[in-house]
PDB file of N, CA and C in Angstrom:
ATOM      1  N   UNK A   1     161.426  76.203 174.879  1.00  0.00           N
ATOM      2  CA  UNK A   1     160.308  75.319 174.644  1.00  0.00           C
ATOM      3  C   UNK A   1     160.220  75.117 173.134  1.00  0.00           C
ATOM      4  N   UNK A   2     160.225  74.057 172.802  1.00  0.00           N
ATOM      5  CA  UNK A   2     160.450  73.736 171.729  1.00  0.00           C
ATOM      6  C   UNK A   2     158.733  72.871 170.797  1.00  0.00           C
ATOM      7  N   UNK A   3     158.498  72.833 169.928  1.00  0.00           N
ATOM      8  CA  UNK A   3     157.278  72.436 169.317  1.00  0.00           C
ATOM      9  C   UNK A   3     157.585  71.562 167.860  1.00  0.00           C
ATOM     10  N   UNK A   4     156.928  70.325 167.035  1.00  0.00           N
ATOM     11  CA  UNK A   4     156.598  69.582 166.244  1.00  0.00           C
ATOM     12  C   UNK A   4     155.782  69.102 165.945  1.00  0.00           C
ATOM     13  N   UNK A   5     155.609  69.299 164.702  1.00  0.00           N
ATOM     14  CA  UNK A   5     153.935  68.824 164.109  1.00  0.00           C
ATOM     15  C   UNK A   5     154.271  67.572 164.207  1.00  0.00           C
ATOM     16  N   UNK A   6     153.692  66.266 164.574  1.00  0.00           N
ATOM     17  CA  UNK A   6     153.414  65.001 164.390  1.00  0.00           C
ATOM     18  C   UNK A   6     152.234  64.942 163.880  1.00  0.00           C
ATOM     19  N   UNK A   7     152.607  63.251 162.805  1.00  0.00           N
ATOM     20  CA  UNK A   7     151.316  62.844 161.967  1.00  0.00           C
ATOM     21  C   UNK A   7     151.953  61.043 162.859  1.00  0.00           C
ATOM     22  N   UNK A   8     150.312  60.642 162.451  1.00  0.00           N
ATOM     23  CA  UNK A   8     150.717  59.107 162.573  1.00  0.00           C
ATOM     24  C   UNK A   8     149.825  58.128 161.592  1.00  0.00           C
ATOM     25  N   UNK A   9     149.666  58.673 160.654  1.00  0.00           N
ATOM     26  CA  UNK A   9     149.245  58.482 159.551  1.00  0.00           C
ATOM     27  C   UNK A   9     149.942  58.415 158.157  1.00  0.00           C
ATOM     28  N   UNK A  10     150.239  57.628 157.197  1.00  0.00           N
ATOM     29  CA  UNK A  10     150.076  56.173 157.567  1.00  0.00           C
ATOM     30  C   UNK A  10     151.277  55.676 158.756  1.00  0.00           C
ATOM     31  N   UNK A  11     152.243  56.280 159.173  1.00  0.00           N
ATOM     32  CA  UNK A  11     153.050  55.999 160.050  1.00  0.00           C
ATOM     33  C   UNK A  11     153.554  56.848 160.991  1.00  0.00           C
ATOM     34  N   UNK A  12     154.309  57.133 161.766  1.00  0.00           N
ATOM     35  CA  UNK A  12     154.522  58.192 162.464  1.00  0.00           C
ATOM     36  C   UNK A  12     155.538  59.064 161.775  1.00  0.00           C
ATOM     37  N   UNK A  13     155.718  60.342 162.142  1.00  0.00           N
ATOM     38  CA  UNK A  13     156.263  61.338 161.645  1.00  0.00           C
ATOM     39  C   UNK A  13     156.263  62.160 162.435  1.00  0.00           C
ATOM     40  N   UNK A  14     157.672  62.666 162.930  1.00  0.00           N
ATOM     41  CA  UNK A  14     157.804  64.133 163.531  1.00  0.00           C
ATOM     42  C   UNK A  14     158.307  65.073 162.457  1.00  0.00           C
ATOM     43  N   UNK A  15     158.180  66.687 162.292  1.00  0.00           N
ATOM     44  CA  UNK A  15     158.487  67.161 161.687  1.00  0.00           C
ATOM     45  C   UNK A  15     159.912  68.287 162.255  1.00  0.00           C
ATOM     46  N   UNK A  16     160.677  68.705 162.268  1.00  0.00           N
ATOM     47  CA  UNK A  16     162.049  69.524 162.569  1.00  0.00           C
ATOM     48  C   UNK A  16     161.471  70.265 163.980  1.00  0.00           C
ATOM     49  N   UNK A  17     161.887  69.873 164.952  1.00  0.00           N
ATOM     50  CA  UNK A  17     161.240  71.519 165.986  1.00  0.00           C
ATOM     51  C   UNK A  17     162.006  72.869 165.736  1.00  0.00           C
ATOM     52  N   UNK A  18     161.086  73.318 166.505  1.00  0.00           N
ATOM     53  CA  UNK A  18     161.466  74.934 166.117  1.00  0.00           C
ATOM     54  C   UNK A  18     160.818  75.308 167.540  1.00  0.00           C
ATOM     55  N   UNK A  19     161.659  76.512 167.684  1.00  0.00           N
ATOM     56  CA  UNK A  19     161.500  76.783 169.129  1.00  0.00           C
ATOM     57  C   UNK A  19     160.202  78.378 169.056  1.00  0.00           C
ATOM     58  N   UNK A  20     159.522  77.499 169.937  1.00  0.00           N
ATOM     59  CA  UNK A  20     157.841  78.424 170.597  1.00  0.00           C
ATOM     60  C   UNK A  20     158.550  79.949 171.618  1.00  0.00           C
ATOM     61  N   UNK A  21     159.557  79.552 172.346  1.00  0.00           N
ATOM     62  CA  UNK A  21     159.987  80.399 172.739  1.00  0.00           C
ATOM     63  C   UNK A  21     161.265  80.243 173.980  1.00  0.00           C
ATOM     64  N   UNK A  22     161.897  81.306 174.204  1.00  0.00           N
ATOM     65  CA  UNK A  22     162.850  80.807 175.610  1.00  0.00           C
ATOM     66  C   UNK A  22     162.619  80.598 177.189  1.00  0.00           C
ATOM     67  N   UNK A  23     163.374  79.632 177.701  1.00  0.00           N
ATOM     68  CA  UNK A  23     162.498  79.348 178.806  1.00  0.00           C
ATOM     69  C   UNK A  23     163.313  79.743 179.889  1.00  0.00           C
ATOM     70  N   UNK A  24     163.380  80.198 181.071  1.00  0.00           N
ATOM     71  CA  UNK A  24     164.220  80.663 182.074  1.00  0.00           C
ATOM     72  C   UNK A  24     165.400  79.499 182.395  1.00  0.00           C
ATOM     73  N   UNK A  25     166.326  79.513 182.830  1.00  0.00           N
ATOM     74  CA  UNK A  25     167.085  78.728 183.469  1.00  0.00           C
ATOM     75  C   UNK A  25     167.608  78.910 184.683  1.00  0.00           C
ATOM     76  N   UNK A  26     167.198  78.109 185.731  1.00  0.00           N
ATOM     77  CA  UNK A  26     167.417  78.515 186.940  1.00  0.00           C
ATOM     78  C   UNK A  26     169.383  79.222 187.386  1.00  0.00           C
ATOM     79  N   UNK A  27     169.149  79.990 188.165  1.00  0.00           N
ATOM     80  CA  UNK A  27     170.279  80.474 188.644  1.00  0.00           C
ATOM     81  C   UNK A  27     171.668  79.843 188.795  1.00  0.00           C
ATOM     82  N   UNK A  28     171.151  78.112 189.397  1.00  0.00           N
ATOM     83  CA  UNK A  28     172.545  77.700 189.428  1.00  0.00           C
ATOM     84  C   UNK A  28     172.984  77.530 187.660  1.00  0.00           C
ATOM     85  N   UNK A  29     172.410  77.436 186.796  1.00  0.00           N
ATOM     86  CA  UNK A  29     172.957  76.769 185.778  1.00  0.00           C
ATOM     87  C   UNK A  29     171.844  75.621 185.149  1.00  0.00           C
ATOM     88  N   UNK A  30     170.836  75.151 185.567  1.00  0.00           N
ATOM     89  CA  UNK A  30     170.011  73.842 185.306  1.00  0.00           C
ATOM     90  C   UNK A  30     169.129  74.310 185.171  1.00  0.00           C
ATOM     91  N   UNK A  31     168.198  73.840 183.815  1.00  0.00           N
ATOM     92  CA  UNK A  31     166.863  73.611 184.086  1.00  0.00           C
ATOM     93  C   UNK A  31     166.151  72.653 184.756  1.00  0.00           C
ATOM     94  N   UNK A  32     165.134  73.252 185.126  1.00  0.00           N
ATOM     95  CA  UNK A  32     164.131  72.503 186.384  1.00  0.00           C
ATOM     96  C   UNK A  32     162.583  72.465 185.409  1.00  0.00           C
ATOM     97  N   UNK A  33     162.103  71.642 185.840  1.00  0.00           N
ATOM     98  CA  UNK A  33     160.615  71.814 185.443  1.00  0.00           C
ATOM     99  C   UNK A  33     159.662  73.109 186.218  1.00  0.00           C
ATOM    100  N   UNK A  34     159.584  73.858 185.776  1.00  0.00           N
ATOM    101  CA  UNK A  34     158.944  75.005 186.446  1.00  0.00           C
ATOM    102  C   UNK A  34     157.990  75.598 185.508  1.00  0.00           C
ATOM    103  N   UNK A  35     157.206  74.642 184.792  1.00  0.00           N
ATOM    104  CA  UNK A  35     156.177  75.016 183.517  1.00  0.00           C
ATOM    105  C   UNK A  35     155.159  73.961 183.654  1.00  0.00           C
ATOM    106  N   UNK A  36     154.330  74.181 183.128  1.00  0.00           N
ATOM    107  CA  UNK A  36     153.131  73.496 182.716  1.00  0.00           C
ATOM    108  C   UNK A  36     152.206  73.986 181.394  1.00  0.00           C
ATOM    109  N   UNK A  37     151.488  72.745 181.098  1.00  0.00           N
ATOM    110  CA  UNK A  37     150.580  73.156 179.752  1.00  0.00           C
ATOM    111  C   UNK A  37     149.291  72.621 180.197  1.00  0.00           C
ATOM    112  N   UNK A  38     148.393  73.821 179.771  1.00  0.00           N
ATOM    113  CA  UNK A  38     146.695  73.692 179.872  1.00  0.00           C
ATOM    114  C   UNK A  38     145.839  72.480 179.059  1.00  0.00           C
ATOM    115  N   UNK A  39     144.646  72.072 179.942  1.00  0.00           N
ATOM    116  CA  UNK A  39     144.311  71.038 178.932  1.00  0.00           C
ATOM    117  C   UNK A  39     144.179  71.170 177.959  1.00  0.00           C
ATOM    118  N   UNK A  40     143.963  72.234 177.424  1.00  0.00           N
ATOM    119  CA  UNK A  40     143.417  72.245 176.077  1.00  0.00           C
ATOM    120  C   UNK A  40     144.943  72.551 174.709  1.00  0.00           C
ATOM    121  N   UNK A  41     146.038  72.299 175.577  1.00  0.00           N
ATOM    122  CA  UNK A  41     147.614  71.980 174.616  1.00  0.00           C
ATOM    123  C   UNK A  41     147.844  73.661 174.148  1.00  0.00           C
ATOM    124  N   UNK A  42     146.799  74.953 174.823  1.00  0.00           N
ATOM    125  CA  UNK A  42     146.643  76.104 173.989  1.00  0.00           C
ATOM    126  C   UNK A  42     147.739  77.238 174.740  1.00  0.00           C
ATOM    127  N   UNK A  43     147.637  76.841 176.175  1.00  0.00           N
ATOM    128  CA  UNK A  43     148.647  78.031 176.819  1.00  0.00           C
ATOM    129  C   UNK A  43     149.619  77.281 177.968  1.00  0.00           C
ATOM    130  N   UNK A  44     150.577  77.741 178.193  1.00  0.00           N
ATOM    131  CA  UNK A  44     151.764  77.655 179.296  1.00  0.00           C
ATOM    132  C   UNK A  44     151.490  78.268 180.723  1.00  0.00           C
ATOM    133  N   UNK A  45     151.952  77.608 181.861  1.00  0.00           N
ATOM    134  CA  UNK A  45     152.168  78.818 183.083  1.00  0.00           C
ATOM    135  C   UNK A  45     153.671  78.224 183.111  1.00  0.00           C
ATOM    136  N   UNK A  46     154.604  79.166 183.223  1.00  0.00           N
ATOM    137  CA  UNK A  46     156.587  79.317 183.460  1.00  0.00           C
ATOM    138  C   UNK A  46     156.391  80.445 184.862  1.00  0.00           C
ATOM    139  N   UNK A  47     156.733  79.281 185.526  1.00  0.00           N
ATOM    140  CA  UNK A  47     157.371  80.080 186.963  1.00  0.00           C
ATOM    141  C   UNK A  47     158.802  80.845 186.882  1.00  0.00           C
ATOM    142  N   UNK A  48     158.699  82.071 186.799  1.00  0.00           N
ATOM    143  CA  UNK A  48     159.950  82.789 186.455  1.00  0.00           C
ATOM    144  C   UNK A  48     160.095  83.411 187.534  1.00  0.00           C
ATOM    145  N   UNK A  49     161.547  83.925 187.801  1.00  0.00           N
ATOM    146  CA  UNK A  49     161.664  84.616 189.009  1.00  0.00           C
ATOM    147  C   UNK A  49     161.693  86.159 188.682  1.00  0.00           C
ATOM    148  N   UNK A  50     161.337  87.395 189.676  1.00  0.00           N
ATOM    149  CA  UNK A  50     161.376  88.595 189.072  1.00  0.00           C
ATOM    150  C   UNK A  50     162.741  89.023 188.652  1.00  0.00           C
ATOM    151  N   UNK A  51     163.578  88.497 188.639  1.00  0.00           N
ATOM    152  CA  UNK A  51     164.999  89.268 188.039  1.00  0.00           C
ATOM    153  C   UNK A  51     164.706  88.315 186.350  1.00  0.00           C
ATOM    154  N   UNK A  52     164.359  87.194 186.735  1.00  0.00           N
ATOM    155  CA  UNK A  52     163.892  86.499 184.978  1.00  0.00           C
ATOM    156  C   UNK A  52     162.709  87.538 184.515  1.00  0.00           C
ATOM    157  N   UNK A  53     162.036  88.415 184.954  1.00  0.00           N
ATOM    158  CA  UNK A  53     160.891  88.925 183.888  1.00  0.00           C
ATOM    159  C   UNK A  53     161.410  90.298 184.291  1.00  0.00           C
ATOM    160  N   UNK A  54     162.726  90.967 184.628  1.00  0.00           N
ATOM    161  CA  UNK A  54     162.314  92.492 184.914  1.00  0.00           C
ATOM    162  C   UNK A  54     161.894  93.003 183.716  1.00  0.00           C
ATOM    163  N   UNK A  55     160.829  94.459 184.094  1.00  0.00           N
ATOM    164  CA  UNK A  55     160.029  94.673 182.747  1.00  0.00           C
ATOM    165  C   UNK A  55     159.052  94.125 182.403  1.00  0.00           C
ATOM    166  N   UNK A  56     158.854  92.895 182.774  1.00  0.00           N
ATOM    167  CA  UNK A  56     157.135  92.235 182.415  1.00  0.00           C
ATOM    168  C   UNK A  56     155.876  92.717 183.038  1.00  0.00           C
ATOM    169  N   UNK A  57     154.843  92.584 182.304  1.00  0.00           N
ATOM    170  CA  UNK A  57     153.443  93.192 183.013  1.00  0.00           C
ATOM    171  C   UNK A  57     153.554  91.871 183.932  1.00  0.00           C
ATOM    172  N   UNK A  58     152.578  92.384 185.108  1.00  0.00           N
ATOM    173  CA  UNK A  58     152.306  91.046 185.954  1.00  0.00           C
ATOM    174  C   UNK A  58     150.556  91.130 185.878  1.00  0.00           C
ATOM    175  N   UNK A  59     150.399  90.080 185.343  1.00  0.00           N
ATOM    176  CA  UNK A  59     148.810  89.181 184.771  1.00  0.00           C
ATOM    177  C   UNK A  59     148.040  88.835 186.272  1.00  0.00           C
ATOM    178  N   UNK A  60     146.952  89.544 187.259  1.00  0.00           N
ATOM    179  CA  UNK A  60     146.605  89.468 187.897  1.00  0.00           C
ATOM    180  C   UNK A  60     144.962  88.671 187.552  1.00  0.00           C
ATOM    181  N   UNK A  61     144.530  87.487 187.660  1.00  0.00           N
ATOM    182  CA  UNK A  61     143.257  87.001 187.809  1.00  0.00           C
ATOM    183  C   UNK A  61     142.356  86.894 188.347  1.00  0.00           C
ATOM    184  N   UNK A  62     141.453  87.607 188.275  1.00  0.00           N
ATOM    185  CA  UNK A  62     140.453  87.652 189.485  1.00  0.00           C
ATOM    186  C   UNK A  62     139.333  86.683 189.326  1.00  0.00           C
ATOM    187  N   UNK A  63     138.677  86.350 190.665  1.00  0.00           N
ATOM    188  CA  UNK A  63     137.485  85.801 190.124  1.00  0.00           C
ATOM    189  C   UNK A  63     137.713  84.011 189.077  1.00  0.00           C
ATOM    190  N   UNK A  64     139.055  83.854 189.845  1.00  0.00           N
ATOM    191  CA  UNK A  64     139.146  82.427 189.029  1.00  0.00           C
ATOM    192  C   UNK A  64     138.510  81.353 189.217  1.00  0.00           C
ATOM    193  N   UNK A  65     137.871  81.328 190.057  1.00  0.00           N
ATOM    194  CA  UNK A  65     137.295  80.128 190.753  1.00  0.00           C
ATOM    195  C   UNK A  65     136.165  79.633 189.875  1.00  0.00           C
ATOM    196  N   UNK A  66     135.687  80.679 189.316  1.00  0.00           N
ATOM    197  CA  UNK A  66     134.217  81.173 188.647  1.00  0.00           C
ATOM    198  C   UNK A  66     134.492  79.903 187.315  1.00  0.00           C
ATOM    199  N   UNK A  67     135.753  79.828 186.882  1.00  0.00           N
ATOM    200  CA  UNK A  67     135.788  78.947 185.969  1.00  0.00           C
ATOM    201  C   UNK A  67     136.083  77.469 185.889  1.00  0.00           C
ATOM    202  N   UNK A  68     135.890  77.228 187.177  1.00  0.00           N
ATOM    203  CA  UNK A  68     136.615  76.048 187.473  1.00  0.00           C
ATOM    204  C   UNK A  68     134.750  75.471 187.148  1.00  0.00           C
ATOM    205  N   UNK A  69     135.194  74.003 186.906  1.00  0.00           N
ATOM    206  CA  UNK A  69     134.026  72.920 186.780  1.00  0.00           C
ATOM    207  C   UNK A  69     133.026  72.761 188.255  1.00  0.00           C
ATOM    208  N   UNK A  70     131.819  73.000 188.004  1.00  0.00           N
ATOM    209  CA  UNK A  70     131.055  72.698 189.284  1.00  0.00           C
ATOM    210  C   UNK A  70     130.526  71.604 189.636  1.00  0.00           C
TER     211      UNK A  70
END
């Protein structure tokens, strides 16, 4: 996953990316879209498979509903 500051002021401008971090690649060989970004542009969800995270904590949420818009 890769990231660039853009300006569009007075014209557009991207600046060099630089990579946010690595992203799984599915088994056969291809990446797939298996990510998403929050509205607010601040966090990721990456569907990884458990042989892609052995060793990772697993992030359990409770009580999510609570934040959703009423």
């Amino acid at each position: 996953m890769m990231a660039a500051e853009i300006s569009t002021v007075p014209s557009f401008h991207a600046s060099v990316p630089s990579q946010l971090f690595a992203m799984p690649i599915h088994p056969g060989g291809f990446n797939v879209f298996r990510w998403d970004v929050s509205a607010d542009g601040q966090k990721f969800l990456v569907i990884a498979s458990a042989q892609e995270t052995a060793g990772s904590p697993l992030i359990m949420v409770l009580n999510w509903t609570a934040h959703l818009p009423k």
